[in-house]
C-alpha atoms as a PDB file:
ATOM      1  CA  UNK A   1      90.952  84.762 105.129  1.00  0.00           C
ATOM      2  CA  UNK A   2      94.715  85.691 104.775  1.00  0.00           C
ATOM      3  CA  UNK A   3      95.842  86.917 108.461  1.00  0.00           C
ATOM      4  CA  UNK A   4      97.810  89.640 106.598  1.00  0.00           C
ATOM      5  CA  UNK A   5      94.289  90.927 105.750  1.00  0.00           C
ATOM      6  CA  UNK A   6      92.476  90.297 108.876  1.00  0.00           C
ATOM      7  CA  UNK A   7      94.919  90.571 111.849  1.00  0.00           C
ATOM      8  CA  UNK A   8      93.497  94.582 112.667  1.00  0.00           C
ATOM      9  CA  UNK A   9      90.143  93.847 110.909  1.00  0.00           C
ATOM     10  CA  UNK A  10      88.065  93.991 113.911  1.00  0.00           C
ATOM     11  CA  UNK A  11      89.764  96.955 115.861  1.00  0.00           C
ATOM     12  CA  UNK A  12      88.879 100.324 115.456  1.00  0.00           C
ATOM     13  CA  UNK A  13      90.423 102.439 112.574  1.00  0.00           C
ATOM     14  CA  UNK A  14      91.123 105.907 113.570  1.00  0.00           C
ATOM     15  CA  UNK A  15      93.454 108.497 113.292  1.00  0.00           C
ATOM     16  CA  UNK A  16      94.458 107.580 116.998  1.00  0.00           C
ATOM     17  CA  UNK A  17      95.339 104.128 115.771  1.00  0.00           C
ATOM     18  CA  UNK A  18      97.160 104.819 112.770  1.00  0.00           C
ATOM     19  CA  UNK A  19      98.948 107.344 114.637  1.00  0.00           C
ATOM     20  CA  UNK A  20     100.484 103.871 116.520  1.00  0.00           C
ATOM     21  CA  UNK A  21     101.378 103.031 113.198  1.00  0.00           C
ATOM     22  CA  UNK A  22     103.361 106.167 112.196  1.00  0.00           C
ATOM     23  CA  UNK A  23     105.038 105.809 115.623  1.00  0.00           C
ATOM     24  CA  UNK A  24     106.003 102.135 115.053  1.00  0.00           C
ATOM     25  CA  UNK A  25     107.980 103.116 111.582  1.00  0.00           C
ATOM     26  CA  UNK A  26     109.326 105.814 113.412  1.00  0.00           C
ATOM     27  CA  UNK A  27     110.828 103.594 116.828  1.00  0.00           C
ATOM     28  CA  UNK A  28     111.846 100.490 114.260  1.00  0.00           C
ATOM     29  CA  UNK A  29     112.990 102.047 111.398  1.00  0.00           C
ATOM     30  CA  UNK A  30     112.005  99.484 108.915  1.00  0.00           C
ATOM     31  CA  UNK A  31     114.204  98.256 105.922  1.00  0.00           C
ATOM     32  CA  UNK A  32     112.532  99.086 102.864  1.00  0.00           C
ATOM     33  CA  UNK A  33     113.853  97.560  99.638  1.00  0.00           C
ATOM     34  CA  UNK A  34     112.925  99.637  96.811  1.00  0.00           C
ATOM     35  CA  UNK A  35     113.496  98.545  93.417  1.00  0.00           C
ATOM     36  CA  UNK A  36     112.334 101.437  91.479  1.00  0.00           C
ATOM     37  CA  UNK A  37     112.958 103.937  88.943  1.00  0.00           C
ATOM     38  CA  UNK A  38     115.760 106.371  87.950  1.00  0.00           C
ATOM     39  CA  UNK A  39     113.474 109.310  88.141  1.00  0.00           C
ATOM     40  CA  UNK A  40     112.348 108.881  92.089  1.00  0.00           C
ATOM     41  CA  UNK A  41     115.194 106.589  93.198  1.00  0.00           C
ATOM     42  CA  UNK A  42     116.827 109.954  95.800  1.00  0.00           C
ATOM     43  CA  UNK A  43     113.503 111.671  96.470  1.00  0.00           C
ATOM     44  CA  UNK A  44     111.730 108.168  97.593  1.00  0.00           C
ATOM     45  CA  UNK A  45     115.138 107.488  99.726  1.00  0.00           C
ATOM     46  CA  UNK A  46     114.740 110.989 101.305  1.00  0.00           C
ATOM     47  CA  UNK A  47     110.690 110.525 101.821  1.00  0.00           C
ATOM     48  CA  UNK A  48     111.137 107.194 103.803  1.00  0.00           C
ATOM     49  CA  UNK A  49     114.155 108.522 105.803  1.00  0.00           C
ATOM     50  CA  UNK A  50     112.159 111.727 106.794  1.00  0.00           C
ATOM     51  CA  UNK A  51     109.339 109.262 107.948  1.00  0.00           C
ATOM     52  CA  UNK A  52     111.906 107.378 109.945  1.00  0.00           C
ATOM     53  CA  UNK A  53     112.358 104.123 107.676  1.00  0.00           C
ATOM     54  CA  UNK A  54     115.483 103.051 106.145  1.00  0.00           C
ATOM     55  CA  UNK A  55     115.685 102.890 102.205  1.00  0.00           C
ATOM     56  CA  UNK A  56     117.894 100.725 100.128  1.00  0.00           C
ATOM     57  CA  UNK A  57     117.718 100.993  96.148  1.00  0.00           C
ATOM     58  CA  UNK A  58     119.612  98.202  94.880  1.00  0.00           C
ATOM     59  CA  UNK A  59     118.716  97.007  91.717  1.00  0.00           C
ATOM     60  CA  UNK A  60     121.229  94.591  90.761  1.00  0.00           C
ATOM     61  CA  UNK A  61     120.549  90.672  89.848  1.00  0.00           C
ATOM     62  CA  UNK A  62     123.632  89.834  91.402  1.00  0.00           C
ATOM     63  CA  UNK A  63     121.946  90.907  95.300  1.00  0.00           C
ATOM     64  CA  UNK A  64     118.820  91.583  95.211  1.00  0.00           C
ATOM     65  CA  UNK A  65     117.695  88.206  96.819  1.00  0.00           C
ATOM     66  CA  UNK A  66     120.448  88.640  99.554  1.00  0.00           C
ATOM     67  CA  UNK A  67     119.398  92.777 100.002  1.00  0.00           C
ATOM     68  CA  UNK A  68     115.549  91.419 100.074  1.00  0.00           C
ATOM     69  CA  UNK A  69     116.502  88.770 102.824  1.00  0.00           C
ATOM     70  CA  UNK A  70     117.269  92.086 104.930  1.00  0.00           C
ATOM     71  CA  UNK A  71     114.524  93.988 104.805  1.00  0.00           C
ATOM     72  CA  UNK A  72     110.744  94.525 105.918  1.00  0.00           C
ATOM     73  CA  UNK A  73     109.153  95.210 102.669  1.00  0.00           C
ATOM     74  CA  UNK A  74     110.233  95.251  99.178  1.00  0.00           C
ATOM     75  CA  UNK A  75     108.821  97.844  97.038  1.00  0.00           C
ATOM     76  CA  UNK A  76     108.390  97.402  93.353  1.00  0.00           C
ATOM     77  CA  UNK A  77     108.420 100.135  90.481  1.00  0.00           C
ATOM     78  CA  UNK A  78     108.197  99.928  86.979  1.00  0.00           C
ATOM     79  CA  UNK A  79     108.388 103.627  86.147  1.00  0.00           C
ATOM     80  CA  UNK A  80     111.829 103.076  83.978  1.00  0.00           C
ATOM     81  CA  UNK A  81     111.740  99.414  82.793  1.00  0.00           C
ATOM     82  CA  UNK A  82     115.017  97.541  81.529  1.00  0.00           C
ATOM     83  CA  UNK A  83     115.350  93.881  80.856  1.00  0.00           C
ATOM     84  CA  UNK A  84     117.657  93.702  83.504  1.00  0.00           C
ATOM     85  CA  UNK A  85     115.424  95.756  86.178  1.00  0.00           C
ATOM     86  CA  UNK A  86     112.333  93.084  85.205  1.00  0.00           C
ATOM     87  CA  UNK A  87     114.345  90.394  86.169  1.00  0.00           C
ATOM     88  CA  UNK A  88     115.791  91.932  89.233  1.00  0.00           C
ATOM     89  CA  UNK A  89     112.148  92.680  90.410  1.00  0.00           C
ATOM     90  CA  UNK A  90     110.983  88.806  89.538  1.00  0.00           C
ATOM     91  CA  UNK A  91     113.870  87.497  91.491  1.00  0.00           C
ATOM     92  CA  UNK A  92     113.304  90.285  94.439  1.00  0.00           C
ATOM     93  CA  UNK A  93     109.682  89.217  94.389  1.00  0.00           C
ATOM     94  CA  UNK A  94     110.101  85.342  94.488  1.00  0.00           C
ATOM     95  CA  UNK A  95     112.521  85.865  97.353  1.00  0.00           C
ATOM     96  CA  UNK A  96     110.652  88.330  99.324  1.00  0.00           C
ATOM     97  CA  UNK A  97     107.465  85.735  98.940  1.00  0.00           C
ATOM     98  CA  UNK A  98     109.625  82.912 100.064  1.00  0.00           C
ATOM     99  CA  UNK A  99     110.553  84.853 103.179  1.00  0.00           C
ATOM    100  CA  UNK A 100     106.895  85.874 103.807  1.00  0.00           C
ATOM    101  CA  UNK A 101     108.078  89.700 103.506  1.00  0.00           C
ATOM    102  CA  UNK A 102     105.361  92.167 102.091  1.00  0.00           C
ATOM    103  CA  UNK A 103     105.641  92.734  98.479  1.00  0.00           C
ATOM    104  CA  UNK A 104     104.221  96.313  96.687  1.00  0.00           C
ATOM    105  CA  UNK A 105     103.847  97.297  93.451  1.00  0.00           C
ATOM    106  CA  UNK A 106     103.904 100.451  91.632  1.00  0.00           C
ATOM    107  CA  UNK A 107     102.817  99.680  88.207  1.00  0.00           C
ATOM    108  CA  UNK A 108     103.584 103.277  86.898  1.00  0.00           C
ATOM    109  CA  UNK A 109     102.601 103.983  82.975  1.00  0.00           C
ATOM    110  CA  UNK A 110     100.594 100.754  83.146  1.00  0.00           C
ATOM    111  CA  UNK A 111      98.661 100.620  79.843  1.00  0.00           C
ATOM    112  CA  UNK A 112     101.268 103.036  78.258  1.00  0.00           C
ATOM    113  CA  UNK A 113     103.140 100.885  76.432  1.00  0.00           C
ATOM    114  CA  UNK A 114     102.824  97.100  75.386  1.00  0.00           C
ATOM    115  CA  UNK A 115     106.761  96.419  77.067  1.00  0.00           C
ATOM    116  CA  UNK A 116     105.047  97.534  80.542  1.00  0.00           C
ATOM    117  CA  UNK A 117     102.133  95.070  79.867  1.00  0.00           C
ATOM    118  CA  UNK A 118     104.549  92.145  79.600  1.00  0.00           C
ATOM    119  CA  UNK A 119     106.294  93.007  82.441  1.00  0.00           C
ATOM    120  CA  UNK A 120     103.476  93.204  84.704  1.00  0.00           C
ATOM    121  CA  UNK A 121     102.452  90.152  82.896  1.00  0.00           C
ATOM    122  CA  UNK A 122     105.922  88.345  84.015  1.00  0.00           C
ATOM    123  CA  UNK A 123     105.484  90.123  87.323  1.00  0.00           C
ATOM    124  CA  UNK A 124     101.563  88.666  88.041  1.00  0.00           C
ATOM    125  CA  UNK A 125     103.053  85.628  86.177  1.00  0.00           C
ATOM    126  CA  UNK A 126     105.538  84.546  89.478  1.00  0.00           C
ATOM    127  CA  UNK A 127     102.852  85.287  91.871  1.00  0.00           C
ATOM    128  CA  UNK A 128     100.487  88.503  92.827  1.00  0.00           C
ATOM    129  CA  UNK A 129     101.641  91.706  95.035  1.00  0.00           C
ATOM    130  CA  UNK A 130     100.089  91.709  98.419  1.00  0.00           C
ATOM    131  CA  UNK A 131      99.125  95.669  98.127  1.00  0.00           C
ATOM    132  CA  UNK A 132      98.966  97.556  94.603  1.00  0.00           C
ATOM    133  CA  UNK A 133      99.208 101.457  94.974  1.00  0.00           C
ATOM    134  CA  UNK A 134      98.448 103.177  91.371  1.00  0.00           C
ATOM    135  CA  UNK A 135      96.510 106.176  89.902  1.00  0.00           C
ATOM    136  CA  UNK A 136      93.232 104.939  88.665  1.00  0.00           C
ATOM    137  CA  UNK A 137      94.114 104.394  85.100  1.00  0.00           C
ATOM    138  CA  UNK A 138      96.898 102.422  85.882  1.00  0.00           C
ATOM    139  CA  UNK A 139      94.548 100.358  88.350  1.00  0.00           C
ATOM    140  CA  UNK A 140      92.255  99.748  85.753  1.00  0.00           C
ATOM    141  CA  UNK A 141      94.672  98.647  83.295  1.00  0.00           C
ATOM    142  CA  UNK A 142      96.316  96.289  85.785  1.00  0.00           C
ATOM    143  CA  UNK A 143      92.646  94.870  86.508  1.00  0.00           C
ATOM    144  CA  UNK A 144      92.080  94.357  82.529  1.00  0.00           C
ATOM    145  CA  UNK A 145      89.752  96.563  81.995  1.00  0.00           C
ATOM    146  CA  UNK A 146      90.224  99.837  78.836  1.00  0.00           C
ATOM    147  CA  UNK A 147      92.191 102.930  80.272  1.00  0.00           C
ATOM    148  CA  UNK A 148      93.797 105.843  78.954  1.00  0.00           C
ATOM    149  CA  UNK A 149      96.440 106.662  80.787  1.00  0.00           C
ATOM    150  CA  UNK A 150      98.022 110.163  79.321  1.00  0.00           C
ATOM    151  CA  UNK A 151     102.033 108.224  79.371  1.00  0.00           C
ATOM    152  CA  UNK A 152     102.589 107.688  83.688  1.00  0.00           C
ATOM    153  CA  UNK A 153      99.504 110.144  84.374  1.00  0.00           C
ATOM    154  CA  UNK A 154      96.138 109.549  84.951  1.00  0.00           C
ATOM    155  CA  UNK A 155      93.417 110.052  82.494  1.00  0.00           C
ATOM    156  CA  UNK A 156      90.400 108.416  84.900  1.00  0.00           C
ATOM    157  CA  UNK A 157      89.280 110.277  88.425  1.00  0.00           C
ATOM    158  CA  UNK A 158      90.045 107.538  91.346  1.00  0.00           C
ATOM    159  CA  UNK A 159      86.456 106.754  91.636  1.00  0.00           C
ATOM    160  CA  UNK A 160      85.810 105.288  88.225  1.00  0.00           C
ATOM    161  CA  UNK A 161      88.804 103.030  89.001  1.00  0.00           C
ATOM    162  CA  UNK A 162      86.705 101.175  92.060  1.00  0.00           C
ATOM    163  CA  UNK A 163      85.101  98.126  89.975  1.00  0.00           C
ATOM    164  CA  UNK A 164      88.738  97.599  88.295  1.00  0.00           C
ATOM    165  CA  UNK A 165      90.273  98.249  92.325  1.00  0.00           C
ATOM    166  CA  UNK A 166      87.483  95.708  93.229  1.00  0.00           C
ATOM    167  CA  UNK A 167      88.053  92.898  90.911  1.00  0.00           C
ATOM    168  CA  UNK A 168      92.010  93.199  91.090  1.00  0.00           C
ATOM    169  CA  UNK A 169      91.906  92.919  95.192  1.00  0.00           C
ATOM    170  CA  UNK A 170      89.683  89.764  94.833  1.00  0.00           C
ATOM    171  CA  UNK A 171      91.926  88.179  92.009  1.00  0.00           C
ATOM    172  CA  UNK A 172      95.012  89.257  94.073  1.00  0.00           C
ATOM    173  CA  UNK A 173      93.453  88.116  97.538  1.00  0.00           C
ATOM    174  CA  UNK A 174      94.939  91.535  98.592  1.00  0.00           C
ATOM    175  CA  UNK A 175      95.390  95.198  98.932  1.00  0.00           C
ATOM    176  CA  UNK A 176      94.599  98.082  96.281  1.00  0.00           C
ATOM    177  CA  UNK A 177      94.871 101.578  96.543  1.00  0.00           C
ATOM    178  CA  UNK A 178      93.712 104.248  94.221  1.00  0.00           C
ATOM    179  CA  UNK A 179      95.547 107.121  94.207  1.00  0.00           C
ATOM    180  CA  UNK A 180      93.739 111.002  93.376  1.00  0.00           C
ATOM    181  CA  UNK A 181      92.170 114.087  94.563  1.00  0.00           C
ATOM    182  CA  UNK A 182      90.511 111.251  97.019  1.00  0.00           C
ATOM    183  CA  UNK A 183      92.619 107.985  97.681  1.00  0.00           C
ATOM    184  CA  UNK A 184      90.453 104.711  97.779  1.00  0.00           C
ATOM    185  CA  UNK A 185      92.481 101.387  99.833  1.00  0.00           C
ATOM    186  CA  UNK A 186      90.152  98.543  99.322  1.00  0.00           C
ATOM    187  CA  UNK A 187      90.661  95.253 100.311  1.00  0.00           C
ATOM    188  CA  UNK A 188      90.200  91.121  99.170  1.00  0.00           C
ATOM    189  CA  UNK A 189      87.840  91.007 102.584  1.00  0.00           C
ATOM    190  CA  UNK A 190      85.678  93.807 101.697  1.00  0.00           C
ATOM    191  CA  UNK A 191      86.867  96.522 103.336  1.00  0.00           C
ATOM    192  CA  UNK A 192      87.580 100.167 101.615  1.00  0.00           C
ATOM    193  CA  UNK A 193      88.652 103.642 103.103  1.00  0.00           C
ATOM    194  CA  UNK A 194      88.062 106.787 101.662  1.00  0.00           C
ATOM    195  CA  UNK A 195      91.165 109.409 102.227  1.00  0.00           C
ATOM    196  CA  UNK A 196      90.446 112.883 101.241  1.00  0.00           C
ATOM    197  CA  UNK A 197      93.420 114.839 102.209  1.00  0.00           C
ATOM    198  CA  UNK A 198      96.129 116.063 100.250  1.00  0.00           C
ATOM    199  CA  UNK A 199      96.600 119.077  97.690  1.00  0.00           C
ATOM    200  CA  UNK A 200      96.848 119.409  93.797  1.00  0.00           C
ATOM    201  CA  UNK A 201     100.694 120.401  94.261  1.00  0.00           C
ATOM    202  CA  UNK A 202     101.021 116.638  95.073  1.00  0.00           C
ATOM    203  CA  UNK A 203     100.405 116.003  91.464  1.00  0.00           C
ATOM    204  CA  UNK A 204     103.228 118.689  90.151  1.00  0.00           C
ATOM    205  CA  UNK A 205     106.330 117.080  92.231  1.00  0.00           C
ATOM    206  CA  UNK A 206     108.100 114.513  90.304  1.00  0.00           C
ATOM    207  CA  UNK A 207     108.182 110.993  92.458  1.00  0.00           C
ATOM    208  CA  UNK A 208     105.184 111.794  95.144  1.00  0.00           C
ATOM    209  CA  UNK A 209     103.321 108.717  93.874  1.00  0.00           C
ATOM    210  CA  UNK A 210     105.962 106.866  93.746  1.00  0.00           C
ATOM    211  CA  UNK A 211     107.231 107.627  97.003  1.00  0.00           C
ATOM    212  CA  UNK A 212     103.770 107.220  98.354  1.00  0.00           C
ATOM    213  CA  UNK A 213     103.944 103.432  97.640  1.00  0.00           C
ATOM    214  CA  UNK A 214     107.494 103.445  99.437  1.00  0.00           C
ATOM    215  CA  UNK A 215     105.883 104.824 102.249  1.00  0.00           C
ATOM    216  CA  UNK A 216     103.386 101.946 101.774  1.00  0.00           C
ATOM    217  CA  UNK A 217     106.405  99.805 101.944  1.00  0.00           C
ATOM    218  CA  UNK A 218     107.331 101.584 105.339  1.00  0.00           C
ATOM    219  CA  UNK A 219     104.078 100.695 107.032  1.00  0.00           C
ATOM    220  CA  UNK A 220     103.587  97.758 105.710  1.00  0.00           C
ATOM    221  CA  UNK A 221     107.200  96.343 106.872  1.00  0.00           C
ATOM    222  CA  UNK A 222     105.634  97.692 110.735  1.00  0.00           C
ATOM    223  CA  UNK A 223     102.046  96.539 110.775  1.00  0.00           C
ATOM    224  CA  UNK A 224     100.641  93.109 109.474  1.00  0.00           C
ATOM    225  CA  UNK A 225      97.414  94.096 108.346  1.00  0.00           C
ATOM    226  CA  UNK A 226      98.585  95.345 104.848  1.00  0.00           C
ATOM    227  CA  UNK A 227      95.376  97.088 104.494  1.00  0.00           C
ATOM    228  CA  UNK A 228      95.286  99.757 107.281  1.00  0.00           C
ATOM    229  CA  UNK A 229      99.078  99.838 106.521  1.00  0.00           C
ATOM    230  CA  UNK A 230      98.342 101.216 103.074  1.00  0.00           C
ATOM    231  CA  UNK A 231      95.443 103.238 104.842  1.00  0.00           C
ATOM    232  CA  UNK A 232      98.221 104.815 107.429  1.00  0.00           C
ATOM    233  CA  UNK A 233     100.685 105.783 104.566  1.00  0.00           C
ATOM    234  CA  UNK A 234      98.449 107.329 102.258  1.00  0.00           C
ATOM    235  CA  UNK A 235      96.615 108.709 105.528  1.00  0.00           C
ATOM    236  CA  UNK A 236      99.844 110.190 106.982  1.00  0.00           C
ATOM    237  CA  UNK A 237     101.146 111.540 102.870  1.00  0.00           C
ATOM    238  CA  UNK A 238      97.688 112.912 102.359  1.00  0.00           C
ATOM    239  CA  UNK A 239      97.912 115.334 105.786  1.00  0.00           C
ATOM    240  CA  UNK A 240     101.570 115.532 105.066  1.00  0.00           C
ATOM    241  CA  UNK A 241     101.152 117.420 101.701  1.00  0.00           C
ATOM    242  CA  UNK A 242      98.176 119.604 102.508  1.00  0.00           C
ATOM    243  CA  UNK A 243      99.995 121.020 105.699  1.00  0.00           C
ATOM    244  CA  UNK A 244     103.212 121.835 103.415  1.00  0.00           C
ATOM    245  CA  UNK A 245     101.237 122.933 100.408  1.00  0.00           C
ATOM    246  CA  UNK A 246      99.407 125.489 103.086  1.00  0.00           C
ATOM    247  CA  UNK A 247     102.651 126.485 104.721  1.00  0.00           C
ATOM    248  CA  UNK A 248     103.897 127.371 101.233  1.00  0.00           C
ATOM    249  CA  UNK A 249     101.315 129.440 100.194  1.00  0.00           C
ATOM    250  CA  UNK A 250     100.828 131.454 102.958  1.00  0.00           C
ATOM    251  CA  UNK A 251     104.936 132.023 102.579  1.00  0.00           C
ATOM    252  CA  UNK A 252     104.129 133.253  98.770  1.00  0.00           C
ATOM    253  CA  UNK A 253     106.049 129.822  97.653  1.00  0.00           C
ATOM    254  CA  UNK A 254     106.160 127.920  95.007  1.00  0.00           C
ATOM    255  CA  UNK A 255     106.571 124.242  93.841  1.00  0.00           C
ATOM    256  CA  UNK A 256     110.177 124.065  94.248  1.00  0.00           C
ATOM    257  CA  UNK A 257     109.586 125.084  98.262  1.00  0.00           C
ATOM    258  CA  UNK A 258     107.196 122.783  98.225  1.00  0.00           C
ATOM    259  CA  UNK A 259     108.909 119.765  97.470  1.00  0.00           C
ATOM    260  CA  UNK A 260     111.362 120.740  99.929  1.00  0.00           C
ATOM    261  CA  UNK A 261     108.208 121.660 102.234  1.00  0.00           C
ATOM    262  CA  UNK A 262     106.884 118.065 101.535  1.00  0.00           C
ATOM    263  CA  UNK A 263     110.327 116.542 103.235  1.00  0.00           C
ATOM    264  CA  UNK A 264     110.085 118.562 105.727  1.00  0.00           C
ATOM    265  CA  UNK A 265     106.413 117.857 106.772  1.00  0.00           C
ATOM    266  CA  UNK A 266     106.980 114.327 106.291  1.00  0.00           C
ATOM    267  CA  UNK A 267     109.717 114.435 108.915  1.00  0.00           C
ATOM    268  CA  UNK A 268     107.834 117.020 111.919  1.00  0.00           C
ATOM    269  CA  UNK A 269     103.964 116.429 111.068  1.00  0.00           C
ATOM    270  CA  UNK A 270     103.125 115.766 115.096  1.00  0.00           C
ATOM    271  CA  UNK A 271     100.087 113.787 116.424  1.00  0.00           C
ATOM    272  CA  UNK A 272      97.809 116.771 116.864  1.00  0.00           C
ATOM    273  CA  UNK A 273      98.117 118.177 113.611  1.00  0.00           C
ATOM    274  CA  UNK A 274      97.525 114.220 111.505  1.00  0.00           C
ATOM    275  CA  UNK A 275      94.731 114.054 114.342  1.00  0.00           C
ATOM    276  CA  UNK A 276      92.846 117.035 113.814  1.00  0.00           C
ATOM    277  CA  UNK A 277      93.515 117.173 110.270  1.00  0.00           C
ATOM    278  CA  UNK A 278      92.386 113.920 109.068  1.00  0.00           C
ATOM    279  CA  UNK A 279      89.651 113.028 107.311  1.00  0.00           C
ATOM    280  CA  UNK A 280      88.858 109.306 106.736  1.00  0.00           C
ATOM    281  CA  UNK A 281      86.098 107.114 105.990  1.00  0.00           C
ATOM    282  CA  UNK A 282      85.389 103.723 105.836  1.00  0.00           C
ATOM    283  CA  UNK A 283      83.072 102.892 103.173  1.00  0.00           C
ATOM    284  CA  UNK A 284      82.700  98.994 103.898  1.00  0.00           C
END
């Protein structure tokens, strides 16, 4: 078994312990490389910076092997593909691989388009992602199975994704996390969590998903065991957003607070309130 997957395997998993996780990001400010799209590229900078990580969104052939060389984790997203972006990502990737650095992938609009198949295609092609963070019919079109994906939204609930989130962890030997109203992160060795905070607002901000797999990036740049790192980001996001969306609506706010809200709760949520508020399970 890959000891990316199985470092943490046999310790607990808490909110106590992936409260250690929040405060590593937070005392070692990871690098996060982040090639991703045009629509996201200054709220995902903000989101890791309010977490405590460092972002850097360069996108350029000409560094992106040098900028990867830097950093902790390098986060992929193909929300706005160019031909020059898909080869900036494949180069990114090899490098980050070659360096043993964590490697995530966004695969936003995945089944949208045929140009977004090929990419992923040319992406899979140089070598698989160690964690995959999508909604679930982007999952299930990664996996190769029929999904309907209404252009970078979801048309499937996260729980008809889990055969698809299954399959694609076993073929990938790593990480996959279903995003919705509950977030699935199962893993190669078997295990899945079951994350059930969060609010519907979370869906009506432009970039939360994406910025979720930054975050992703973040943790997994911190601690080795790339599945309860993707457990701790969407863990922390999930509390995150359901203590600003409630802070907002008891203001008589709206969604433009809220994104603002979402920054802010990113950057002060404390241990007692991701403690109490927290609600995972571990399925396997």
């Amino acid at each position: 078994m890959d000891s990316a997957l199985s470092s943490s395997a046999s310790a607990p998993l808490d909110a106590a312990a992936l409260w250690q996780d929040v405060l590593s990001v937070r005392e070692d400010c990871p690098l996060v490389h982040n090639v991703t799209n045009l629509v996201v590229m200054q709220f995902s900078a903000n989101m890791l910076l309010a977490l405590g990580a460092a972002p850097v969104m360069a996108h350029a052939e000409e560094e992106v092997e040098d900028m990867v060389a830097l950093a902790g984790a390098l986060v992929l997203n193909i929300g706005t593909l160019s031909p020059p972006w898909v080869r900036a990502m494949r180069l990114a990737a090899r490098r980050a691989r070659t360096d043993a650095t964590p490697v995530v992938l966004d695969p936003v609009g995945a089944g949208a388009t045929a140009y977004r198949g090929r990419a992923l295609a040319e992406l899979f092609g140089d070598g698989d992602p160690d964690i995959v963070r999508g909604n679930a019919s982007e999952i299930m079109s990664v996996a190769g199975q029929a999904a309907a994906p209404r252009g970078v939204d979801s048309a499937a609930a996260a729980g008809d994704a889990l055969p698809a989130a299954r399959a694609l962890a076993a073929r990938t030997r790593g990480v996959v996390c279903i995003s919705g109203a509950q977030d699935h992160v199962v893993c190669a060795d078997g295990r899945h969590a079951v994350l059930a905070n969060g609010h519907p607002w979370m869906t009506r901000v432009t970039g939360v998903g994406c910025s979720a797999t930054a975050l992703v990036g973040a943790f997994a740049a911190v601690q080795p065991d790339r599945w309860r790192a993707t457990v701790a980001a969407m863990a922390y996001l999930g509390v995150a957003g359901e203590w600003a969306a409630e802070r907002c609506l008891n203001a008589g706010a709206g969604l433009g607070s809220f994104q603002v809200a979402l920054l802010d709760a990113v950057h002060l949520l404390d241990r007692d309130t991701f403690e109490q508020r927290l609600r995972l399970s571990l399925a396997g």
